[in-house]
N, C-alpha and C. Protein backbone atom coordinates (compact mmCIF):
# COMPACT_ATOMS: atom_id res chain seq x y z
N UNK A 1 -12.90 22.76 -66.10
CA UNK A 1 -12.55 23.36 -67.37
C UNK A 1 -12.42 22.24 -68.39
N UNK A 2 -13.14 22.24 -69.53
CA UNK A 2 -13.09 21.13 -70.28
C UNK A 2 -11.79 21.59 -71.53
N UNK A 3 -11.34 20.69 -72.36
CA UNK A 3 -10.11 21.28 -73.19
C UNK A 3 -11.26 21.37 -74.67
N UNK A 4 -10.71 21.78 -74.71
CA UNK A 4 -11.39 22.21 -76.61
C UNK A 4 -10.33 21.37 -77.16
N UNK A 5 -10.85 21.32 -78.70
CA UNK A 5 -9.95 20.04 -79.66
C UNK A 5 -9.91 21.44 -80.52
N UNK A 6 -8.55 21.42 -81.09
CA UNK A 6 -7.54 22.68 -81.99
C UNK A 6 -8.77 22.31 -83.30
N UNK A 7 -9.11 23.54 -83.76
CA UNK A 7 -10.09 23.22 -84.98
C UNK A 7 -9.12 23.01 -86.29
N UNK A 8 -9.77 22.62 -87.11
CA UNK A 8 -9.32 22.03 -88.33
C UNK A 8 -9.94 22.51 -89.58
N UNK A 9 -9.63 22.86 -90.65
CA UNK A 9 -10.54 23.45 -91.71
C UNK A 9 -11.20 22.06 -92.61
N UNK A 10 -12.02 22.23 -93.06
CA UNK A 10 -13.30 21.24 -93.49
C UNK A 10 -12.56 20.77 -94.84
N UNK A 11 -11.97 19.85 -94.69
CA UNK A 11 -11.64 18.90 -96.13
C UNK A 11 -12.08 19.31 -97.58
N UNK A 12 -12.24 19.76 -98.83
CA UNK A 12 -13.10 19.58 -99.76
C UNK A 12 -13.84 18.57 -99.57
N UNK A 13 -13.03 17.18 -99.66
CA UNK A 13 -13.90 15.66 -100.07
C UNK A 13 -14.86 15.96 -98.80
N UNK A 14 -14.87 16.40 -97.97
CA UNK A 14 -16.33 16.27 -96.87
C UNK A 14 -17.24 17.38 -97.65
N UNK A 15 -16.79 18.32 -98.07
CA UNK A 15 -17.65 19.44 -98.27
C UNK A 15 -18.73 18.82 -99.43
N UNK A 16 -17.95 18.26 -100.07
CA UNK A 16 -18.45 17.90 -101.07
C UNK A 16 -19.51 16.30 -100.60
N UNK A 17 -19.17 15.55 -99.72
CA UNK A 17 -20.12 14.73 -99.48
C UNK A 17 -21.00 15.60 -99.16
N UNK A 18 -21.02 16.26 -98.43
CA UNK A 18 -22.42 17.05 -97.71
C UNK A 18 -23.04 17.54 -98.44
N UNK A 19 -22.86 17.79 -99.70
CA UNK A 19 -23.50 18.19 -100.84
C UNK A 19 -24.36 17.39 -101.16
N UNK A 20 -23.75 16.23 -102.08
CA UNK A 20 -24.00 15.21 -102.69
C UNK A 20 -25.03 14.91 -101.75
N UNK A 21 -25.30 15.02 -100.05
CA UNK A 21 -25.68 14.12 -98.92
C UNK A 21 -27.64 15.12 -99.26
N UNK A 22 -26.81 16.24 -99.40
CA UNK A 22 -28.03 17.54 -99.32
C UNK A 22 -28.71 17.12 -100.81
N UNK A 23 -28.04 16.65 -101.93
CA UNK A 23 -28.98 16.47 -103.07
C UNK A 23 -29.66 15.38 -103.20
N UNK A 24 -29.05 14.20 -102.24
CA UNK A 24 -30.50 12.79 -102.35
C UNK A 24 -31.54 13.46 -101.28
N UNK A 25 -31.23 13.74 -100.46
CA UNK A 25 -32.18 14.62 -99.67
C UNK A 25 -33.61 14.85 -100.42
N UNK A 26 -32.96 16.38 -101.24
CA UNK A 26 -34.17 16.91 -101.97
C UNK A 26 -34.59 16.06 -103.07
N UNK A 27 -34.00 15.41 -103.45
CA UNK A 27 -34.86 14.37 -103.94
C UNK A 27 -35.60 13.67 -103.53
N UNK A 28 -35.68 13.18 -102.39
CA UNK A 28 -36.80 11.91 -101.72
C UNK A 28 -37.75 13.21 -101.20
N UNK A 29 -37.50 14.74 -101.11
CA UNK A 29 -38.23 15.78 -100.43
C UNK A 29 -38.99 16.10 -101.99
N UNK A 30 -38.43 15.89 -103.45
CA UNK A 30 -39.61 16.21 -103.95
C UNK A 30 -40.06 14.51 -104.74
N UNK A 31 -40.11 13.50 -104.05
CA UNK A 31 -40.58 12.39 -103.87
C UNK A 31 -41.91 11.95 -103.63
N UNK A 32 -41.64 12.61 -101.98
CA UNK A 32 -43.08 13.28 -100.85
C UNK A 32 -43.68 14.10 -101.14
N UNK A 33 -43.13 15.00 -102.06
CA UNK A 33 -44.34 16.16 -102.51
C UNK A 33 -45.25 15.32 -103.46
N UNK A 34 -44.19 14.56 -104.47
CA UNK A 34 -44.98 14.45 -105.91
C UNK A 34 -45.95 13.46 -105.61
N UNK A 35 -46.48 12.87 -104.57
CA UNK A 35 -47.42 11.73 -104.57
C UNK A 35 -48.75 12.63 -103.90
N UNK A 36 -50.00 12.03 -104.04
CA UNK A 36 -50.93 12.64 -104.09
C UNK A 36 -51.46 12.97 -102.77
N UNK A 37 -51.25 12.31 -101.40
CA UNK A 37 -51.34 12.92 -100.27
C UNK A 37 -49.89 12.78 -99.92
N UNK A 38 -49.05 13.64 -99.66
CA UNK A 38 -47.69 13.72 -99.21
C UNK A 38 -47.49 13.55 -97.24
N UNK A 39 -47.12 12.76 -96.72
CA UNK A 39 -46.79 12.10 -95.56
C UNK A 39 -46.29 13.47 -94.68
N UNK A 40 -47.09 14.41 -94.15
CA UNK A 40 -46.66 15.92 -93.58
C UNK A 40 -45.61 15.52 -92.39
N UNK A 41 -45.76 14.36 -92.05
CA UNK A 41 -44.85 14.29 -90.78
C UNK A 41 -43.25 13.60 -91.35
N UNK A 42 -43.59 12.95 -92.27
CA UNK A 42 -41.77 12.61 -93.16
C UNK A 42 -41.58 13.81 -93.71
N UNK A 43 -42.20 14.60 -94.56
CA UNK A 43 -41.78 16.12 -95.11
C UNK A 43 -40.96 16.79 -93.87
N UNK A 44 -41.35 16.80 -92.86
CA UNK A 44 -41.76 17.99 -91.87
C UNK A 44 -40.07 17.02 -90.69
N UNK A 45 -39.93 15.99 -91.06
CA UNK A 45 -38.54 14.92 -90.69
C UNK A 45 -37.68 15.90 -91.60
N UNK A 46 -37.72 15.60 -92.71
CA UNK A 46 -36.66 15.75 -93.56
C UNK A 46 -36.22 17.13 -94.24
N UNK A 47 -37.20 18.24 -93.94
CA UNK A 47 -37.31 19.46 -93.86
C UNK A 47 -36.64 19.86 -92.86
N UNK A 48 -36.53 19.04 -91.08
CA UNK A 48 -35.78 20.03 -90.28
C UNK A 48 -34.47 19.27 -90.65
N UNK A 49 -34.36 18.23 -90.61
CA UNK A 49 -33.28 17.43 -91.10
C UNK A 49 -32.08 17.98 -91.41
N UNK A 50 -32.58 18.14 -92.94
CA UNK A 50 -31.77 18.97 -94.11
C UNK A 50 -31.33 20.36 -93.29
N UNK A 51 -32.21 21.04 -92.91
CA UNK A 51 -32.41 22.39 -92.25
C UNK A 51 -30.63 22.47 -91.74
N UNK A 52 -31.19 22.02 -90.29
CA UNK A 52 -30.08 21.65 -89.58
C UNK A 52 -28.69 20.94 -90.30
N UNK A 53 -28.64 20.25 -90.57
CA UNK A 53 -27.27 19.93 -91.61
C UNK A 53 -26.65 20.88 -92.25
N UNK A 54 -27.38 21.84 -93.36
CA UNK A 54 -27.60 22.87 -93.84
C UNK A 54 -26.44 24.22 -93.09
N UNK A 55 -27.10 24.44 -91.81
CA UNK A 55 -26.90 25.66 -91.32
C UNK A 55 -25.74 24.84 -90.47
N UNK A 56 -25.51 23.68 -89.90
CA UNK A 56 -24.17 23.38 -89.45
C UNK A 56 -23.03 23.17 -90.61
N UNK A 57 -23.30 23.47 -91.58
CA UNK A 57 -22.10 22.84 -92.78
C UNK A 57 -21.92 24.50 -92.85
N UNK A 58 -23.20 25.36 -93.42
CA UNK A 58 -22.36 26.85 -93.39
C UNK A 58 -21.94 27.52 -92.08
N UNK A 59 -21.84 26.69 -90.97
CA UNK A 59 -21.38 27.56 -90.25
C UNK A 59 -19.56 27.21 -89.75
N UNK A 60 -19.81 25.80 -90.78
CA UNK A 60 -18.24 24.50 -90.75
C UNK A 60 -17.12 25.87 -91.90
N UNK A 61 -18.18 25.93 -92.65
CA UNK A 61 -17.64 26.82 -93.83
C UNK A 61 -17.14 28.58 -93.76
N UNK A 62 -17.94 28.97 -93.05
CA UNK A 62 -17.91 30.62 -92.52
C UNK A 62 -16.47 30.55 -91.45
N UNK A 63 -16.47 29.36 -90.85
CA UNK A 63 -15.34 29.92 -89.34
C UNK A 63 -13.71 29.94 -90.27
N UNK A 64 -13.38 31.41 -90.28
CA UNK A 64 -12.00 31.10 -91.04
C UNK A 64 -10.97 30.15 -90.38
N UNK A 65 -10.20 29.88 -91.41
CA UNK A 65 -8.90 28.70 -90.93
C UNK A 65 -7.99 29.45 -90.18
N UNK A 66 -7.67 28.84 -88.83
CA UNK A 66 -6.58 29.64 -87.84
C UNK A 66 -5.41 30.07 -88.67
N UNK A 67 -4.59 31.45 -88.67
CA UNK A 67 -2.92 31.28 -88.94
C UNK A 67 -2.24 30.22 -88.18
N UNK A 68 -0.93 30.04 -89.14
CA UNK A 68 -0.14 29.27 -88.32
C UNK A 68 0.39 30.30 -87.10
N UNK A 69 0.81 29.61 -86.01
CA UNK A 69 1.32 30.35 -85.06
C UNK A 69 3.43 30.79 -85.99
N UNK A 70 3.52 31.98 -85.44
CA UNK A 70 4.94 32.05 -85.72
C UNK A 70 5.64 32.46 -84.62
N UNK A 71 6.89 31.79 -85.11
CA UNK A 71 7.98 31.40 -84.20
C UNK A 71 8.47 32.81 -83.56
N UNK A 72 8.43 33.06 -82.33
CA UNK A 72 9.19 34.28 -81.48
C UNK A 72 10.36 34.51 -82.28
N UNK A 73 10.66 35.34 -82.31
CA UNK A 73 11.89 35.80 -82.65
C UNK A 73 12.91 36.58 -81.71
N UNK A 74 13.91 35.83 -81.66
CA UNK A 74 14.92 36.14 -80.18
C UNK A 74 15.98 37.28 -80.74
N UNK A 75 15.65 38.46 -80.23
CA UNK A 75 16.96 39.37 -80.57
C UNK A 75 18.04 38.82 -79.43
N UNK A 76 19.34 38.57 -80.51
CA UNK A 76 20.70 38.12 -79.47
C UNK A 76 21.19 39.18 -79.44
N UNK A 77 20.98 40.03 -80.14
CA UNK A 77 21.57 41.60 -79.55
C UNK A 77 21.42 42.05 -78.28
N UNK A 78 20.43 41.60 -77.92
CA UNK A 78 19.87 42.13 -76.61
C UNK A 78 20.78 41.49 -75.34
N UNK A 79 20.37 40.46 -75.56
CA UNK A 79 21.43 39.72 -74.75
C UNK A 79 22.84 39.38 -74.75
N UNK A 80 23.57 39.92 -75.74
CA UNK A 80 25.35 40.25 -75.85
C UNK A 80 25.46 41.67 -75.15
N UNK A 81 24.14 42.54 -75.33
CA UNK A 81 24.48 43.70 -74.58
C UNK A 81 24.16 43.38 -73.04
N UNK A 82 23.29 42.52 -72.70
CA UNK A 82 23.37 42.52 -71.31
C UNK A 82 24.70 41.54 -70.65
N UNK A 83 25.05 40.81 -71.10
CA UNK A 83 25.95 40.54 -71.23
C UNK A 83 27.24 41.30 -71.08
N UNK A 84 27.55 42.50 -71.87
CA UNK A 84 28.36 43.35 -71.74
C UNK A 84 28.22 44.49 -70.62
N UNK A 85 26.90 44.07 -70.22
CA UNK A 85 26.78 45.23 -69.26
C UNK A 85 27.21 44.26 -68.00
N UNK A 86 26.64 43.09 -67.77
CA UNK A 86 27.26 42.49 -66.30
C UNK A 86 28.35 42.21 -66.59
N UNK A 87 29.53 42.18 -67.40
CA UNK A 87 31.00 42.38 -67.14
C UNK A 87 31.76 43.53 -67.29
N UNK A 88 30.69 44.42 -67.31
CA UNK A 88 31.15 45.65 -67.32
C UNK A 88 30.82 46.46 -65.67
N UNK A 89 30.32 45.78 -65.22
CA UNK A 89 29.23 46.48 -63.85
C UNK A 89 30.02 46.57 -63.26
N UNK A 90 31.00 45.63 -62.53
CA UNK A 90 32.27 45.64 -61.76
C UNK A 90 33.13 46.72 -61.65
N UNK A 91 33.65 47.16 -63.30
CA UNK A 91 34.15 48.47 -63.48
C UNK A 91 33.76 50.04 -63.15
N UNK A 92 32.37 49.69 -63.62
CA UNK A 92 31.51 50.65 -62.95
C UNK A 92 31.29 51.60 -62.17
N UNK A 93 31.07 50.26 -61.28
CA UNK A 93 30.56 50.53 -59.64
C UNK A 93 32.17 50.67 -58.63
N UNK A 94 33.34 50.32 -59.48
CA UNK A 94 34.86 50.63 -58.83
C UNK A 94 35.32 52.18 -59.07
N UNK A 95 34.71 52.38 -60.37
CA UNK A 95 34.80 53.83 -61.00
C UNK A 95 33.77 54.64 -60.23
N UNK A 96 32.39 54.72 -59.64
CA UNK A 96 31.59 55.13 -58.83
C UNK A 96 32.37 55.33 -57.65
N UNK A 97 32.62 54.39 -56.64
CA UNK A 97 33.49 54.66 -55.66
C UNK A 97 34.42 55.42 -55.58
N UNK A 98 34.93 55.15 -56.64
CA UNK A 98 36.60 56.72 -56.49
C UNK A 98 35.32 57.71 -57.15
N UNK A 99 34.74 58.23 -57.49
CA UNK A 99 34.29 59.66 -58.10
C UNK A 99 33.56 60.04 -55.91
N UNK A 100 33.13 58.74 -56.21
CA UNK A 100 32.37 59.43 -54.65
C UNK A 100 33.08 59.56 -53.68
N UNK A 101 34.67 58.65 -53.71
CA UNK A 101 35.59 59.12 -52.59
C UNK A 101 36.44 60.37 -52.89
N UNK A 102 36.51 61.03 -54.34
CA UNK A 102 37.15 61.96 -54.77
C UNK A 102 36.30 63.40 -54.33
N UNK A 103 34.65 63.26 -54.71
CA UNK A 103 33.59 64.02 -54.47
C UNK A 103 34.23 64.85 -52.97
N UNK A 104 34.16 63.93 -52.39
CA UNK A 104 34.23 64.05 -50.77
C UNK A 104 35.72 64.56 -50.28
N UNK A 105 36.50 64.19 -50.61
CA UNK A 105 37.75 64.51 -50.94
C UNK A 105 37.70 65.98 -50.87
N UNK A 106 37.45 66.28 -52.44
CA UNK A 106 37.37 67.68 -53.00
C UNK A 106 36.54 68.43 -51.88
N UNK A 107 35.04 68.29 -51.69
CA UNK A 107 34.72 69.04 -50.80
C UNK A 107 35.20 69.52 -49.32
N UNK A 108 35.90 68.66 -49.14
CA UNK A 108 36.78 68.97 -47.59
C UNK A 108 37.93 69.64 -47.51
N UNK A 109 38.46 69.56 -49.01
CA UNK A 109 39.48 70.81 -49.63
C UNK A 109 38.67 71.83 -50.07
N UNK A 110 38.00 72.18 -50.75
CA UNK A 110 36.64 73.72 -50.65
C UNK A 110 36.49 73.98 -49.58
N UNK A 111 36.14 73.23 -48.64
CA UNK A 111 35.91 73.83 -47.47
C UNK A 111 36.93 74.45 -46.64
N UNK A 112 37.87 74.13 -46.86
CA UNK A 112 39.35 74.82 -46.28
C UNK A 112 40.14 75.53 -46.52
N UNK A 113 39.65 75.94 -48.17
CA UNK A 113 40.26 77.08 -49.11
C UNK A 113 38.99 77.72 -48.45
N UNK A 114 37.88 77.56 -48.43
CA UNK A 114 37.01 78.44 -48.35
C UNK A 114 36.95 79.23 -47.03
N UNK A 115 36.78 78.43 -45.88
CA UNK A 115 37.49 78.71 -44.64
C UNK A 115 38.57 79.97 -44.65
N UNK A 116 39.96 79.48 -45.47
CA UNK A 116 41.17 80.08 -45.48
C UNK A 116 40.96 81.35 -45.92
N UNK A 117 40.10 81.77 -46.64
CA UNK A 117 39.95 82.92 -47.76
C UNK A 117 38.58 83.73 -46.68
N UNK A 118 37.77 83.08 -45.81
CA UNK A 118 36.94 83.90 -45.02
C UNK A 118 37.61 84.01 -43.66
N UNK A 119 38.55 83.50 -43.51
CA UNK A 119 39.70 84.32 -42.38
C UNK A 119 40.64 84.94 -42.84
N UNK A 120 41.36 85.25 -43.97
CA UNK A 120 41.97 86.07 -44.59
C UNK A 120 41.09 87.13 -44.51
N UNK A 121 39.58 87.27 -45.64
CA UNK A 121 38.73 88.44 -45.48
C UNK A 121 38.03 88.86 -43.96
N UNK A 122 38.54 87.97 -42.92
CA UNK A 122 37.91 88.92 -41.52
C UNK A 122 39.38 89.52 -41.56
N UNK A 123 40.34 88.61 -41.39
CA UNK A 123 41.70 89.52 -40.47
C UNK A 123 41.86 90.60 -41.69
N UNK A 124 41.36 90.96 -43.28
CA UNK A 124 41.80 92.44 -43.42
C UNK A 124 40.68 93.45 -43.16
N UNK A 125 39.37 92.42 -43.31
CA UNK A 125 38.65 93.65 -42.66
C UNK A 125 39.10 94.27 -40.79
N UNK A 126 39.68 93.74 -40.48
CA UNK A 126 39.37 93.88 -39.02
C UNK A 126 40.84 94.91 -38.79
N UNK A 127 42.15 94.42 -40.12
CA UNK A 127 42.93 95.17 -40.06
C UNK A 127 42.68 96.41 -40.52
N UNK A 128 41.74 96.72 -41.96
CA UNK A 128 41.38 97.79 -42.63
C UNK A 128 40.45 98.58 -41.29
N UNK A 129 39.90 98.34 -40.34
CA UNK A 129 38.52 98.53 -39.75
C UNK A 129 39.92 99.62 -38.47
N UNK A 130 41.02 98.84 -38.12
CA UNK A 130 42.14 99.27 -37.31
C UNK A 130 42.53 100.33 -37.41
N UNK A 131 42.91 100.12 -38.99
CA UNK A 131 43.54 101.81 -39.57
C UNK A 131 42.80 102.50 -39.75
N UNK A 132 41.69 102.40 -40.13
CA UNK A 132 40.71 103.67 -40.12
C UNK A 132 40.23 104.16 -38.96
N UNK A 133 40.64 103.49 -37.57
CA UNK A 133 40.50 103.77 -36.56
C UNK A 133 41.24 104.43 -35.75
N UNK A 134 42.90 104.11 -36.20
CA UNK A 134 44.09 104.71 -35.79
C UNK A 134 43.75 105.87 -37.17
N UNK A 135 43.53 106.43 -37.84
CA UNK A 135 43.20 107.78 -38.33
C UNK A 135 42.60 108.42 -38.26
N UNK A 136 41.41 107.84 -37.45
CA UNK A 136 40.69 109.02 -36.94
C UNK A 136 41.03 109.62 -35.50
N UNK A 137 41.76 108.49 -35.02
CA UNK A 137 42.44 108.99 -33.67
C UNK A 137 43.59 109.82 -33.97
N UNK A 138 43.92 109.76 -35.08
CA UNK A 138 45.23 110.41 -35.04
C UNK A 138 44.64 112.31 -35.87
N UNK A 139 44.18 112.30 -36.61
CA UNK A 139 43.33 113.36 -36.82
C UNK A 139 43.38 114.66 -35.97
């Protein structure tokens, strides 16, 4: 993996040499034209030359300038509440325990009122079930 170098935006003072660099150029290019057999292989130099320079300077120019990076921003809210929650957890989870030893508690008392109240309702059915039995015997 090779590292890349952080890009940089193009100076004016360079932009502007490359200009200046591009206008002696076309000058010595209409130099070679203006003489009476023109040298096709220096034209045909300084034609890709320029070319290339050309299309690497607008392409120096087109790549926009990075934003600055910005700084994270730390909510401390966040963390006074967690904070408040792990010194609060202790309480919690002590308050959990009694609801779940109370839970259990309670249900083993329901169950014994409940119990109490379905042997109450056999012994009067069974007493009601008696007398209607001693009345028809007695009849």
């Amino acid at each position: 993996m090779r590292a890349e170098k952080p890009w940089v935006p193009l100076p004016l003072t360079k932009i502007i040499e490359q200009v200046e660099s591009f206008k002696s150029r076309h000058e010595t290019l209409k130099e070679l034209l203006s003489k009476e057999t023109p040298d096709l292989e220096a034209l045909r130099k300084q034609v890709s030359g320029l070319l290339t320079d050309t299309q690497e300077l607008v392409s120096k120019l087109q790549r926009p300038a990075p934003e600055p990076e910005k700084a994270a921003v730390i909510d401390t809210s966040i963390e006074e509440e967690w904070e408040t929650i792990q010194t609060q957890k202790p309480l919690w989870m002590r308050r959990s325990k009694k609801q779940s030893s109370n839970l259990k508690h309670g249900k083993k008392e329901e169950d014994g009122k409940r119990s109490h109240i379905f042997d109450t309702q056999r012994a009067l059915t069974k007493l009601r079930h008696d007398a209607q039995s001693a009345e028809r015997r007695g009849e």
